[in-house]
Each structure stands twice: as structure tokens, then as C-alpha cells.
Protein backbone atom coordinates (compact mmCIF):
# COMPACT_ATOMS: atom_id res chain seq x y z
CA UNK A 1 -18.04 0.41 -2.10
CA UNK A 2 -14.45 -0.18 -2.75
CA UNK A 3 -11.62 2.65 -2.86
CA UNK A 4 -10.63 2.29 -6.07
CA UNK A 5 -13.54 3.30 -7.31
CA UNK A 6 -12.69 6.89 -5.77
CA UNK A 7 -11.46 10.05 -8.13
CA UNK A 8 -7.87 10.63 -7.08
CA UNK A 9 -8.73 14.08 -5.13
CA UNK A 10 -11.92 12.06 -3.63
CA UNK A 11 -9.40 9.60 -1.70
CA UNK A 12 -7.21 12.58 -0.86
CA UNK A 13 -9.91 14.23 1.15
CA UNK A 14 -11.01 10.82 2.44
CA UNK A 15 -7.21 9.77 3.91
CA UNK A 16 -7.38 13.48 5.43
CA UNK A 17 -10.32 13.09 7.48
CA UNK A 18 -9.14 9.68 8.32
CA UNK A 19 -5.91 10.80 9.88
CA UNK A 20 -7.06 14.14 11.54
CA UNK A 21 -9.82 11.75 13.13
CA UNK A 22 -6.94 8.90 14.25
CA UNK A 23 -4.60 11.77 15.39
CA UNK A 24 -6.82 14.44 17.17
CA UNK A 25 -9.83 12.82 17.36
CA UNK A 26 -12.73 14.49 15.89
CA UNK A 27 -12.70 15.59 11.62
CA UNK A 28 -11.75 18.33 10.04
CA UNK A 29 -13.94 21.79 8.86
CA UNK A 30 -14.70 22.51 5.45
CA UNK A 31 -12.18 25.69 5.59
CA UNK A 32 -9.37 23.03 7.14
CA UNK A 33 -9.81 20.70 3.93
CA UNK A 34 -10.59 23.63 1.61
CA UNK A 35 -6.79 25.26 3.32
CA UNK A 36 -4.96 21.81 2.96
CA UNK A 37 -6.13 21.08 -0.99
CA UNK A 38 -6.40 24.98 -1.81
CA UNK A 39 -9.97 24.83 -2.71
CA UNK A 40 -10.95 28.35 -2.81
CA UNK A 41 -14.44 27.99 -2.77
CA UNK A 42 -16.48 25.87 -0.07
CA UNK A 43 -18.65 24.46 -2.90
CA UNK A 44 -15.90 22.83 -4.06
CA UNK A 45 -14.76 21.27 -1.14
CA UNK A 46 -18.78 20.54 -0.45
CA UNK A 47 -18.79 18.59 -4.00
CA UNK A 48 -16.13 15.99 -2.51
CA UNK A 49 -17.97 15.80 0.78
CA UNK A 50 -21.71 14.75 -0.94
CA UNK A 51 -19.15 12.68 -3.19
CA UNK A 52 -18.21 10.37 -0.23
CA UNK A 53 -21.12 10.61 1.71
CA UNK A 54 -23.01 9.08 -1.37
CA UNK A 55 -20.42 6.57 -2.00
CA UNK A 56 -21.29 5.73 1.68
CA UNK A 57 -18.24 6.60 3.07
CA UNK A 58 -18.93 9.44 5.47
CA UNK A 59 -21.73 11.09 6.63
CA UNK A 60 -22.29 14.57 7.68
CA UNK A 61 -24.63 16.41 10.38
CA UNK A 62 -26.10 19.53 9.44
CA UNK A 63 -25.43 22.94 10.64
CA UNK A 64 -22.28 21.00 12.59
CA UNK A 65 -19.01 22.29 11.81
CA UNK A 66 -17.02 19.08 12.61
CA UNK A 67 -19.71 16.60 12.48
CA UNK A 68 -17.54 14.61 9.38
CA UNK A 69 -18.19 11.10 10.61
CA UNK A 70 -16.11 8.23 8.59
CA UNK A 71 -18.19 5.54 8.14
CA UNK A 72 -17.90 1.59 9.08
CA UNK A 73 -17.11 1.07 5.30
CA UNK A 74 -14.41 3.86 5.12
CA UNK A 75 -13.02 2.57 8.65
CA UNK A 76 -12.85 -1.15 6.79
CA UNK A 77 -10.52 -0.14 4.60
CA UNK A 78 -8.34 1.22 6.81
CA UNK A 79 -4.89 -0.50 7.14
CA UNK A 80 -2.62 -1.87 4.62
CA UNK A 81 -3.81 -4.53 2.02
CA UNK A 82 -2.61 -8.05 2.08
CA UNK A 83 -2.32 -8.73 -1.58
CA UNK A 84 -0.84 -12.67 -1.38
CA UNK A 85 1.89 -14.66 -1.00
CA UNK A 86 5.37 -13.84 -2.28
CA UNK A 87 7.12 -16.74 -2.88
CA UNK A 88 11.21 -15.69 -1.83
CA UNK A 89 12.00 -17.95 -5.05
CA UNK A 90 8.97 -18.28 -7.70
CA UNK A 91 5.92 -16.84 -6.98
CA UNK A 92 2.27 -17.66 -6.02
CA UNK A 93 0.41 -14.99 -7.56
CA UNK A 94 -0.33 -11.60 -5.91
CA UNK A 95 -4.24 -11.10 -5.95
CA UNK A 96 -5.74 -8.78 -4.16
CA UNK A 97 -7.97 -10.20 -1.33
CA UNK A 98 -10.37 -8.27 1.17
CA UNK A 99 -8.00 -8.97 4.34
CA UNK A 100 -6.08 -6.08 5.65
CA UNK A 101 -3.63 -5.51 8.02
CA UNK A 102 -2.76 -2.69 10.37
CA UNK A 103 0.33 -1.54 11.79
CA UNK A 104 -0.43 1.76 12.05
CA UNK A 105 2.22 2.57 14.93
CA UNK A 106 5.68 1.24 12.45
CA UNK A 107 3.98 1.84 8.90
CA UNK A 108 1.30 3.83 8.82
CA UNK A 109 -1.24 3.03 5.93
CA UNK A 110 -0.85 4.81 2.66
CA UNK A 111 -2.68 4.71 -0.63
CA UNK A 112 0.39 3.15 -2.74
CA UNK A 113 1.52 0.45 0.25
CA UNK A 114 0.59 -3.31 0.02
CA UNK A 115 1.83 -6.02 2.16
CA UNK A 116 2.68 -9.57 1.42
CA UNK A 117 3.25 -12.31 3.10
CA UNK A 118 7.00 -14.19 2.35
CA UNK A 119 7.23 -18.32 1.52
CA UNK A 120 10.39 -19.78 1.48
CA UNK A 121 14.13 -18.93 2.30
CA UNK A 122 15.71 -17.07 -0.84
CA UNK A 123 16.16 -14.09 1.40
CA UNK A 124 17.07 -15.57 4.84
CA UNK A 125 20.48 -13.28 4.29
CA UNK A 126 18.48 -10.55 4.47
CA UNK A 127 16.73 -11.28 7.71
CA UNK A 128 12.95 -12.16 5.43
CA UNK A 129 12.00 -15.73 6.41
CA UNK A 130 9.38 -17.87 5.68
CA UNK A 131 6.40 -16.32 6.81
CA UNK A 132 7.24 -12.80 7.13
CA UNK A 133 5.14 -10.05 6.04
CA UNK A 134 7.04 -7.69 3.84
CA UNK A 135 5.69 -4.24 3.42
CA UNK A 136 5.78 -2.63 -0.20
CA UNK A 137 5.84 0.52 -1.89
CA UNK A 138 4.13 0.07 -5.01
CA UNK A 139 6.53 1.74 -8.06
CA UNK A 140 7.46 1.02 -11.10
CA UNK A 141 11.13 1.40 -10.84
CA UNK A 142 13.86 0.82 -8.32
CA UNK A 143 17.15 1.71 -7.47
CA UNK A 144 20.09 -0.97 -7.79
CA UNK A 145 20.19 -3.02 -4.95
CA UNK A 146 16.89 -2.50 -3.23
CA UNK A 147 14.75 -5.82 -2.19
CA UNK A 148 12.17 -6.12 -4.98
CA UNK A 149 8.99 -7.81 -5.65
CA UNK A 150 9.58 -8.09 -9.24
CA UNK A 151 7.54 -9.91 -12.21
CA UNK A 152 9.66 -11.81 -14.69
CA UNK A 153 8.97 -12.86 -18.15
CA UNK A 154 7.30 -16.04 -17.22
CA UNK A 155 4.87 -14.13 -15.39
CA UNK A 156 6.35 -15.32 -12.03
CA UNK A 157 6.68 -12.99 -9.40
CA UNK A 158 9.42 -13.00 -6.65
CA UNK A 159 11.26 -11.61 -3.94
CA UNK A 160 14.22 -10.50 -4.48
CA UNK A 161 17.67 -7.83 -4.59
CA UNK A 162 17.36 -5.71 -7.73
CA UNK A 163 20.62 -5.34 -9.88
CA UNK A 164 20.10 -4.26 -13.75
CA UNK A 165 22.96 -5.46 -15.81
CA UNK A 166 24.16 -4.57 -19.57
CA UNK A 167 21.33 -6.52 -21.33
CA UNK A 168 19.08 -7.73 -18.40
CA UNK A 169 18.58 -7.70 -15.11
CA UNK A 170 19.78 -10.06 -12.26
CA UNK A 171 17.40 -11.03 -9.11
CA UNK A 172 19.62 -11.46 -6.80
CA UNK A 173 18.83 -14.24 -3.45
CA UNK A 174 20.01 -13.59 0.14
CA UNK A 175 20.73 -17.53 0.26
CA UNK A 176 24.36 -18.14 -0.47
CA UNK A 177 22.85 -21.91 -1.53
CA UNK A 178 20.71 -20.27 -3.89
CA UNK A 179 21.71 -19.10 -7.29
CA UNK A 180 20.49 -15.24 -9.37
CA UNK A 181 18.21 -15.42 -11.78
CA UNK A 182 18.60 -13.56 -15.11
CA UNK A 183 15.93 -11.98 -17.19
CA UNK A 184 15.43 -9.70 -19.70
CA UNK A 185 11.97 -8.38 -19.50
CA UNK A 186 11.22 -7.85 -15.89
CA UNK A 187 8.41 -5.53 -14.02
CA UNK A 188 8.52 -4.12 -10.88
CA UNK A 189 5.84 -4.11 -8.83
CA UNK A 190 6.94 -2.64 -5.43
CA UNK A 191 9.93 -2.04 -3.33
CA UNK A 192 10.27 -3.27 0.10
CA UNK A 193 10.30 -0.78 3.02
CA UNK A 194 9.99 -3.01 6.13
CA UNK A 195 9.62 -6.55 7.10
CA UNK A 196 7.12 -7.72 9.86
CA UNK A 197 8.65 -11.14 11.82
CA UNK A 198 6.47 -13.73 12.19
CA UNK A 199 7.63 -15.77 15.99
CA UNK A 200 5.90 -18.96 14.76
């Protein structure tokens, strides 16, 4: 069962019973989850419940008022996903793969973060190396001069500073050796928010 195959409200309710159980320790009632969407009606918040628990995702004790239970399914899809390799010059493809990654305690897992791991030295400047995982809000947009994993017209994508021009847009390296790249039709994917160092 993967996550995406969730409704929108479905993996709302599902990340709220997974941090109530990582912060206090035990899930949530149906009143708290009915309080925090503003579900009137506990037949509505039931019909998400038996929703997840027939997706296999949690499961449920009768007559218990906290006996929500995530399952080893939800729990393995916990953390953030590692969708590739960023290449900090052209790219190698971002495909989603099964691994993820947790580091709950810096950047704690949310539905629209992806990670990716950082190969070669475009962005040395800007203290990413070789190696690195960067961490990524996935947008649309971005805001001139943010860090950018960004899909140009050939389909490549790449690491780099975002800084839209008159008629196109410049990718800007953190390698003074290294020259921009110009483009006119360019995607973003995701904007960086934080960099995990690799030591190796």
C-alpha cells in the first residue's frame, strides 16, 4: 500500500496520528481528530479511520478509546523519501525509489519534502559537496536566489541558485570555475531547505 494512493484528508488524519504517537506516545481519540479537522460528526471521522485500517495502515481495538495503532506499513513510510541523485551540474534523473531517510530531530518529515543526494562540485560555494544530501521542498516556484533543483529544457535536472532574467532564467553555480547556465523553459521541482554533510 503506498501513500499516494491516499485521498488528501486520508493522509492528513494519517500524519496526525503519526505525530501525536512520536510526540506523546499513544494516538489520538476520535473527538481529538474530529476537533483538529472540524469533523462535526464522529461518523465522519470513523469513515477515514475504516479508510486506513482497510488500506492496512492502522488498526483499531474496539470499545478502546485510544487503541489507534499505526501499522508496520504506515511506520515504513515514515521519514523523508530519497528520490535520486542530483547531479550539482547535469543531472541523473530523480526517480523515486523505496529508500527513506529519517532525520526527524533537524527536519521533521512532511508530505511535500524529498531528499536527494548531491554529485559533483557546482555548489561547493555554497557549502553542498559531493555527496551531500540536500533536503527539498517540493514547489513549483521560487524566489530569486534560492538553491533550486530545477528541470531545464533538455530534460536535465540540476542543482542550482535560481535567478529569472528578462527572457530566461539563469542557474547560477557556487563554483567560481564553473560557468551559469541559461534557459528559457525551466521547471522547478523543489527548493532546498537544508543540507545533510556527508564526513566520507
Amino acid at each position: 500500500m503506498s501513500l499516494e494512493d491516499l485521498t488528501v484528508r486520508q493522509r492528513e488524519v494519517l500524519d496526525f496520528i503519526s505525530e501525536l504517537m512520536k510526540n506523546r506516545g499513544y494516538g489520538p481519540t476520535v473527538r481529538e481528530i474530529g476537533d483538529a479537522f472540524e469533523i462535526a460528526s464522529p461518523n465522519g471521522v470513523m469513515c477515514h479511520l475504516k479508510a486506513l485500517e482497510k488500506k492496512g495502515l492502522i488498526t483499531r481495538e474496539k470499545n478502546m478509546s485510544r487503541a489507534i495503532q499505526l501499522t508496520d506499513a504506515a511506520r515504513a513510510e515514515e521519514g523523508i523519501p530519497l528520490v535520486g541523485s542530483i547531479a550539482a551540474g547535469s543531472l541523473t534523473e530523480a526517480i523515486e525509489q523505496a529508500e527513506r531517510i529519517s532525520f526527524d530531530d533537524i527536519f521533521p518529515a512532511k508530505k511535500n519534502t524529498f531528499a536527494l543526494k548531491v554529485k559533483g562540485e557546482s555548489m561547493i560555494e555554497a557549502q553542498i559537496a559531493d555527496g551531500d544530501i540536500v533536503i527539498c521542498r517540493r514547489t513549483k516556484s521560487a524566489n530569486k536566489g534560492d538553491i533550486v533543483v530545477a528541470m531545464t529544457d533538455e530534460g536535465e535536472a540540476t542543482l542550482k541558485y535560481w535567478f529569472p532574467e528578462a527572457n530566461r532564467i539563469r542557474l547560477q553555480p557556487a563554483n567560481s570555475s564553473m560557468k551559469p547556465i541559461y534557459a528559457r523553459n525551466v521547471q522547478v521541482l523543489g527548493v532546498v531547505t537544508g543540507v545533510v554533510r556527508s564526513l566520507n
